[in-house]
N, C-alpha and C. Protein backbone atom coordinates (compact mmCIF):
# COMPACT_ATOMS: atom_id res chain seq x y z
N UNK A 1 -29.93 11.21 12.00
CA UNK A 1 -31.31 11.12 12.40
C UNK A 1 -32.01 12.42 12.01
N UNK A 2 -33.15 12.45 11.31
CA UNK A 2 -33.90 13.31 10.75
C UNK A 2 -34.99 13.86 12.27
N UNK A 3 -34.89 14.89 11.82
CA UNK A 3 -36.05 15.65 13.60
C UNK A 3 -36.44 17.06 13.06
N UNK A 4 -37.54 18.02 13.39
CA UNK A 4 -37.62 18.74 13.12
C UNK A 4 -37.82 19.63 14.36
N UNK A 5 -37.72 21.35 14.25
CA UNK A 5 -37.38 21.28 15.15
C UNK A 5 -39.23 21.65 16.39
N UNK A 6 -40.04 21.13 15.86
CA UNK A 6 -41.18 21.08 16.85
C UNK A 6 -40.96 19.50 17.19
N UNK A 7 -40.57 18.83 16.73
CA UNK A 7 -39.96 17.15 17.33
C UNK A 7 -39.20 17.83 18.26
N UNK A 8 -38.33 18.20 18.29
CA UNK A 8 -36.78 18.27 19.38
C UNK A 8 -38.02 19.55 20.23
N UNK A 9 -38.81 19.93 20.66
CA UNK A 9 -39.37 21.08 21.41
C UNK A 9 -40.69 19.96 21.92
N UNK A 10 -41.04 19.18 21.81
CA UNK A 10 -41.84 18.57 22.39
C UNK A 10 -41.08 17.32 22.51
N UNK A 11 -40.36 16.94 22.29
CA UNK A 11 -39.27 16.04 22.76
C UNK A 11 -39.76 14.68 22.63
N UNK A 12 -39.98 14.38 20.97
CA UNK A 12 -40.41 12.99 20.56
C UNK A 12 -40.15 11.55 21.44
N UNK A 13 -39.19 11.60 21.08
CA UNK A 13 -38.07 10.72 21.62
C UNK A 13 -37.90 10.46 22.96
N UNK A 14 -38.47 11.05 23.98
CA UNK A 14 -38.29 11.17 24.63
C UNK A 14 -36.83 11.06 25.47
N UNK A 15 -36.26 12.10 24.88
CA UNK A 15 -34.94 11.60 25.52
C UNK A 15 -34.62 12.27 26.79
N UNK A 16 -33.65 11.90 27.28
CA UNK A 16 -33.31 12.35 29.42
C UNK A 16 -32.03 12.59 29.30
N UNK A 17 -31.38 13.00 29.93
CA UNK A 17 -30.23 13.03 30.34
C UNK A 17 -29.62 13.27 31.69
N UNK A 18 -28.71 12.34 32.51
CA UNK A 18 -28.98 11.91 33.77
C UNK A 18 -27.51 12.40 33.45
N UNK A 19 -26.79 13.05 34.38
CA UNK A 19 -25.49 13.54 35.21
C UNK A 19 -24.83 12.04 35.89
N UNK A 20 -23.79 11.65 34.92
CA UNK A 20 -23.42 10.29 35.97
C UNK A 20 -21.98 10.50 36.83
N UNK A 21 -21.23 11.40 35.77
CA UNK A 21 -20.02 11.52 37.02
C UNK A 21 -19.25 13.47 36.21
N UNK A 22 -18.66 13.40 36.67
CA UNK A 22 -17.66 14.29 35.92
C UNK A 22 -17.79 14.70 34.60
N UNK A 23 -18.36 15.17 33.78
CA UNK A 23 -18.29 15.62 32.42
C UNK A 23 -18.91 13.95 31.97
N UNK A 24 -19.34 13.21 32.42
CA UNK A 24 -20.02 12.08 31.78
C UNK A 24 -21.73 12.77 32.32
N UNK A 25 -22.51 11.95 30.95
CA UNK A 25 -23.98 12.09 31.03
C UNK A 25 -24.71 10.76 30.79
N UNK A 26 -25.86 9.86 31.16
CA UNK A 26 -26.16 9.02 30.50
C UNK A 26 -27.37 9.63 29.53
N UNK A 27 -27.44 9.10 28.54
CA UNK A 27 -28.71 9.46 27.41
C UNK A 27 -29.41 8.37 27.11
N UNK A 28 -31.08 8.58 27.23
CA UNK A 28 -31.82 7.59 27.30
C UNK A 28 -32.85 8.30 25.90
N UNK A 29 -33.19 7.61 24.96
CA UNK A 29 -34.52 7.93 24.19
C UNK A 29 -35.27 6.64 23.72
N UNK A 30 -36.11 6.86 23.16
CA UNK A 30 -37.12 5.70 22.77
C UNK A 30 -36.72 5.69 20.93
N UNK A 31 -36.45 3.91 21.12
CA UNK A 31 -36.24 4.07 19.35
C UNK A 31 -36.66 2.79 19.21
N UNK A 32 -37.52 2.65 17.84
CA UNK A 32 -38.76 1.55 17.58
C UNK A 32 -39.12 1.02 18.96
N UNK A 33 -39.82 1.33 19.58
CA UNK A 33 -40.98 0.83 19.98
C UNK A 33 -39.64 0.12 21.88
N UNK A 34 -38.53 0.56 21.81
CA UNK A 34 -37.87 -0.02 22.89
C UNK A 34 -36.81 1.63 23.58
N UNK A 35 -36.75 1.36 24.76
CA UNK A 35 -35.63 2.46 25.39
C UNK A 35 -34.06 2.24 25.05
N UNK A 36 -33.28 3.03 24.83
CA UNK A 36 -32.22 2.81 24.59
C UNK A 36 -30.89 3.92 25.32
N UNK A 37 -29.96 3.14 25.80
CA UNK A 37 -29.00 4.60 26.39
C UNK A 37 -27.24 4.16 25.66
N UNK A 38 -26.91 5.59 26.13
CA UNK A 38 -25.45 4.83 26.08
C UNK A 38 -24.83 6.43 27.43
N UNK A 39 -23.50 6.40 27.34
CA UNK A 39 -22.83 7.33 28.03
C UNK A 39 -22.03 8.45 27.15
N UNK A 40 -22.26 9.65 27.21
CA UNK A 40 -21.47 10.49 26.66
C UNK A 40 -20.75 11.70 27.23
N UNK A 41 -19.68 12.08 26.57
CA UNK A 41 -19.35 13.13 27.18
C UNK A 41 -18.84 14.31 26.29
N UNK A 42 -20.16 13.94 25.26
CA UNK A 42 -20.53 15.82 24.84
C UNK A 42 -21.11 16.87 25.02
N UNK A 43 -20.40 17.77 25.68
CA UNK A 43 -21.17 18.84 26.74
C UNK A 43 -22.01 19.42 25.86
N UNK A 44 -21.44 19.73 25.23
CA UNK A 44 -22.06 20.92 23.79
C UNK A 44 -23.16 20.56 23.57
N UNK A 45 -23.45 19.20 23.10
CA UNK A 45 -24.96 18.83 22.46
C UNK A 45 -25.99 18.22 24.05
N UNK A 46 -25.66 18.47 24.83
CA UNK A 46 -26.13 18.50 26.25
C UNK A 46 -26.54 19.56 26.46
N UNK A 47 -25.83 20.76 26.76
CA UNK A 47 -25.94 22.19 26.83
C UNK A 47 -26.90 22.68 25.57
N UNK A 48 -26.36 22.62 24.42
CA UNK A 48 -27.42 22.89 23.60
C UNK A 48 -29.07 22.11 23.38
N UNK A 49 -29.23 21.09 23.45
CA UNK A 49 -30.71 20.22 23.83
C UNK A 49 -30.94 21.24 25.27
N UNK A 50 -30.75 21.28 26.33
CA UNK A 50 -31.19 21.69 27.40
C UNK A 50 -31.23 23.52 27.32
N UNK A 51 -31.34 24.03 25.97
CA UNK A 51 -31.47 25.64 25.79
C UNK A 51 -32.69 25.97 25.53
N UNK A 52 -33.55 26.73 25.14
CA UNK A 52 -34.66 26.99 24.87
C UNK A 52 -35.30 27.23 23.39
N UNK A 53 -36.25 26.14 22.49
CA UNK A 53 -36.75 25.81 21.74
C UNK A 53 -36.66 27.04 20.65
N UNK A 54 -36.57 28.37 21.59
CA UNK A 54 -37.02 29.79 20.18
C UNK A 54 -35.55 30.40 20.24
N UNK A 55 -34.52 30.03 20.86
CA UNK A 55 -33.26 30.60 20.79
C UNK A 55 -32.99 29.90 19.87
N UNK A 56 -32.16 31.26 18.62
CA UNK A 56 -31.21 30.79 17.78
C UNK A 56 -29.91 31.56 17.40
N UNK A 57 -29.23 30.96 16.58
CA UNK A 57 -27.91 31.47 16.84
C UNK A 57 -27.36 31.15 15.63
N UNK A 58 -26.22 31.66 14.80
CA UNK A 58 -25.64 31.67 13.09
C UNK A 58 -26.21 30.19 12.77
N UNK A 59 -26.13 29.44 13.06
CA UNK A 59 -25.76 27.95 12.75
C UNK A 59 -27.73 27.06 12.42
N UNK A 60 -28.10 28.21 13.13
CA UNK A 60 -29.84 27.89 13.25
C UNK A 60 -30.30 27.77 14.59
N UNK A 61 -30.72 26.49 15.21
CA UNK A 61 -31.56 26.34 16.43
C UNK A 61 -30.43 25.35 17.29
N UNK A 62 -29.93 25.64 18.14
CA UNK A 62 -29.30 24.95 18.86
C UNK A 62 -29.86 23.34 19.87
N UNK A 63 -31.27 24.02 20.05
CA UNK A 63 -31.48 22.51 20.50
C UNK A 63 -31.98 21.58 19.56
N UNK A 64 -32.20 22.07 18.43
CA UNK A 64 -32.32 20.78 17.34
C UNK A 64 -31.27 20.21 16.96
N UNK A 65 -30.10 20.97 17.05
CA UNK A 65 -28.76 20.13 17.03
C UNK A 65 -28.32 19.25 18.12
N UNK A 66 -28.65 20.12 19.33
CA UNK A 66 -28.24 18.99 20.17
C UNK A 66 -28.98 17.38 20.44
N UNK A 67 -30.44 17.46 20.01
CA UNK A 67 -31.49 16.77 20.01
C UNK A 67 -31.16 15.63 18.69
N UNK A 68 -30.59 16.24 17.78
CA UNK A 68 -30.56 15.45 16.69
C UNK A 68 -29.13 14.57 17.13
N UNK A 69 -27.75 15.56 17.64
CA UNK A 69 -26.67 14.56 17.67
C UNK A 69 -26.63 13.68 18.72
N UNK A 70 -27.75 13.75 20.15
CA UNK A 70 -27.89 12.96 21.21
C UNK A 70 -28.72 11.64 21.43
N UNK A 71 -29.63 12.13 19.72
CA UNK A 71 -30.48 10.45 19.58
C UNK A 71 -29.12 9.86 18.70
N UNK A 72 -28.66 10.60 17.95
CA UNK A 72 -28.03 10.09 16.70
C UNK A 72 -26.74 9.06 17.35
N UNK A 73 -25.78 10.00 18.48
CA UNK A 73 -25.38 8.99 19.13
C UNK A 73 -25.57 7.69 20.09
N UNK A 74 -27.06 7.56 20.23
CA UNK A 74 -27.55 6.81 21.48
C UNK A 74 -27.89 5.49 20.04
N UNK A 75 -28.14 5.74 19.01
CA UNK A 75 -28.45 5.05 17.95
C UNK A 75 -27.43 4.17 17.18
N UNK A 76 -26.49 4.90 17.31
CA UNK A 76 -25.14 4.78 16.88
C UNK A 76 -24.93 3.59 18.05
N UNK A 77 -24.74 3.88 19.02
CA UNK A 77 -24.05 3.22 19.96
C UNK A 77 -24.86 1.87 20.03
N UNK A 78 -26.20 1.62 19.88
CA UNK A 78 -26.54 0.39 20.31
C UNK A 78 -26.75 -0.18 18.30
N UNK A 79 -26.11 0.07 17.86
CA UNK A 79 -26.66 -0.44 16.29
C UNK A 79 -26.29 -1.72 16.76
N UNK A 80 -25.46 -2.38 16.69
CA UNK A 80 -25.48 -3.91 16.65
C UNK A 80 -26.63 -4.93 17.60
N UNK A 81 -27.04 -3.83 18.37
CA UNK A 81 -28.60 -4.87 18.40
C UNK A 81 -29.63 -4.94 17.66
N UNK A 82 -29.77 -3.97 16.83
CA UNK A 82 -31.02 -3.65 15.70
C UNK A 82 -30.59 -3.84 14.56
């Protein structure tokens, strides 16, 4: 999934992330025009989406990574309905 990183800082997508148990998260964003979730339990791209928009670090911007791999999996996960 393509994002840039003033997309992932105003948070297109609107995506959430809800604490459901133990190292599980649910992830919710908006994709064409419908809501979509699934369950994950990648801390990293959790932790990184939830860092601050002007922090960066060797790799570049951390919450555009996390922003990009948390739609990318929520997309992933429901493909066989779209």
């Amino acid at each position: 999934m393509k994002a840039t990183l003033k997309q992932a800082a105003r948070n297109e997508r609107n995506l959430s992330i809800m604490l459901t148990g133990y190292g599980h998260w649910k992830i919710i964003c908006d994709y064409r025009g419908k809501r979509i979730h699934t369950t994950t339990t990648d801390s990293v791209s959790v932790d990184n989406f939830r860092s601050d928009p002007t922090d960066r670090d060797r790799e570049g911007y951390p919450k555009l990574r996390g922003y990009r791999s948390l739609c990318s999996e929520i997309v992933r996960a429901n493909r066989s309905r779209y």
